[in-house]
Protein backbone atom coordinates (compact mmCIF):
# COMPACT_ATOMS: atom_id res chain seq x y z
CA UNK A 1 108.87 84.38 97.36
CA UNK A 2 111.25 87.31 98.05
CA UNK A 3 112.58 88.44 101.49
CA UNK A 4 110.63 92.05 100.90
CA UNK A 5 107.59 92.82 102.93
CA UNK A 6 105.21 95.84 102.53
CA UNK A 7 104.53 97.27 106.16
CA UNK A 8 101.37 99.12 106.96
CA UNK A 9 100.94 101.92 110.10
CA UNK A 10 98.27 104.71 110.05
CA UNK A 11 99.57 108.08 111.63
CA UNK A 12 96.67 110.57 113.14
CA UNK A 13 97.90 113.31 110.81
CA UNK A 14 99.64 113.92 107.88
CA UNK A 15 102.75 116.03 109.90
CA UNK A 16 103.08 112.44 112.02
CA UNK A 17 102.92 110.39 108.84
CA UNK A 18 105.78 112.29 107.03
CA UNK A 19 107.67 112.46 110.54
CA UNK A 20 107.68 108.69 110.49
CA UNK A 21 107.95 108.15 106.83
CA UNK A 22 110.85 110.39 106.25
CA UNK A 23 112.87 108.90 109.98
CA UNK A 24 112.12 105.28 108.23
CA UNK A 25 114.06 106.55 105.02
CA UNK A 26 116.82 108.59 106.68
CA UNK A 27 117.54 105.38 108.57
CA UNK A 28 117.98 102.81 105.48
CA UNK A 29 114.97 100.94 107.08
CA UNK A 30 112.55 101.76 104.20
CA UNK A 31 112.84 102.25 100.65
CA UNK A 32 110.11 104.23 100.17
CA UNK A 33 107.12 105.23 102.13
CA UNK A 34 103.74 105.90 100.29
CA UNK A 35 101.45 107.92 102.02
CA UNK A 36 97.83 108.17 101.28
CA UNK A 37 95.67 110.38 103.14
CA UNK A 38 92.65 110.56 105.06
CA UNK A 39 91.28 106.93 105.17
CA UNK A 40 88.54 106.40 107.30
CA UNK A 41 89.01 104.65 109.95
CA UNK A 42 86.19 102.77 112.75
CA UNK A 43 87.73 100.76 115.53
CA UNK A 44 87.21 99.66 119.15
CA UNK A 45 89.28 101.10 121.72
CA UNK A 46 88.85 100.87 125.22
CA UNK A 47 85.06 99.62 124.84
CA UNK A 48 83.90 102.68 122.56
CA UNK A 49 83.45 102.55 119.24
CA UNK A 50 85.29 105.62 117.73
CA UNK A 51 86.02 106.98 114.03
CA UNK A 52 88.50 109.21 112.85
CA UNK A 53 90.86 110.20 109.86
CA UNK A 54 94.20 108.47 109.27
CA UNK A 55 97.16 108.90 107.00
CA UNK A 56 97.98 105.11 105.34
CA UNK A 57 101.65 104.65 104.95
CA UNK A 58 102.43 101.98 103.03
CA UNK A 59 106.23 101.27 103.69
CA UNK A 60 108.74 99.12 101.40
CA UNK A 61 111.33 97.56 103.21
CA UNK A 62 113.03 93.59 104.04
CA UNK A 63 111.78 91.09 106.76
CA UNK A 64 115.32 91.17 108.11
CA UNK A 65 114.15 94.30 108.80
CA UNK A 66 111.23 94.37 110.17
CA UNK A 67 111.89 94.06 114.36
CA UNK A 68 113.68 97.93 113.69
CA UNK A 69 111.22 99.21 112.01
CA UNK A 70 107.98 97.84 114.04
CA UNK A 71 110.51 100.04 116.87
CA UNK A 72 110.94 103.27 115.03
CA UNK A 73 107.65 103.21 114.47
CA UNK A 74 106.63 102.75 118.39
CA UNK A 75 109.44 105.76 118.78
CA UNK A 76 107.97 108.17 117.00
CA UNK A 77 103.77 107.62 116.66
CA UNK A 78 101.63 109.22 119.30
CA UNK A 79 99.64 106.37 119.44
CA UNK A 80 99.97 104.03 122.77
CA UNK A 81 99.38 101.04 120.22
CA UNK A 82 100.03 102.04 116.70
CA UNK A 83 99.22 99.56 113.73
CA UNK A 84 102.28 97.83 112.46
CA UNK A 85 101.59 94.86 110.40
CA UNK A 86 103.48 93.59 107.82
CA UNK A 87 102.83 90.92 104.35
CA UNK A 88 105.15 89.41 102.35
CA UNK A 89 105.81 90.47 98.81
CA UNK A 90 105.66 87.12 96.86
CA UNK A 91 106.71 88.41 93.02
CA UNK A 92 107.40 92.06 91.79
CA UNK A 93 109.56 93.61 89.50
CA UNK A 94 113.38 92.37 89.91
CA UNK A 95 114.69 95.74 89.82
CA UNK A 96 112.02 97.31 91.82
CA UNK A 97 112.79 94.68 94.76
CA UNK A 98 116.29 94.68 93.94
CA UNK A 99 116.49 98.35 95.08
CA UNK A 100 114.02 98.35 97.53
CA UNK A 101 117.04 95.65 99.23
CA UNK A 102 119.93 97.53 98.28
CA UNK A 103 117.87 101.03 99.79
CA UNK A 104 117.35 99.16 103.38
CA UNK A 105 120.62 98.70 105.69
């Protein structure tokens, strides 16, 4: 088991998905932010069933840093209750996750 995680939001277009993606770099709280676009999306929200396009980022970063980036993420999305959900990254590549912890202050 590492202390890396792999953090997943959905932005409502792919402007909002760099915006976020790019402020999570810039401030050492990701590595690297992969973003994949237009994945279709059906959820419940406020009683109504409603579908729409998303942008999947897919962001590398370190459970220690987690709490600030579930918060920059709240900062900048236009949703009132964006996705953030992270998972633990139990084996990888030891340089890959090496960097991914020296990339994330």
């Amino acid at each position: 088991m590492t202390d890396k995680i792999l953090v997943l939001t959905t932005a409502a277009s792919e402007e909002e998905a760099r915006k976020i993606g790019r402020a999570l770099v810039e401030r050492l709280l990701a590595a690297c932010v992969n973003i994949i676009p237009r994945a279709g999306t059906i959820y419940r929200w406020e009683g109504e069933i409603e579908e729409a396009q998303e942008w999947l980022l897919l962001v590398k970063t370190t459970g220690s840093a987690f709490e600030r980036v579930r918060d920059a993420i709240v900062e900048l999305h236009s949703y009132d209750v964006p996705e953030c959900i992270g998972f633990p990254i139990a084996m990888g590549s030891l340089a890959y996750l090496s960097w991914i912890g020296e990339s994330v202050k």
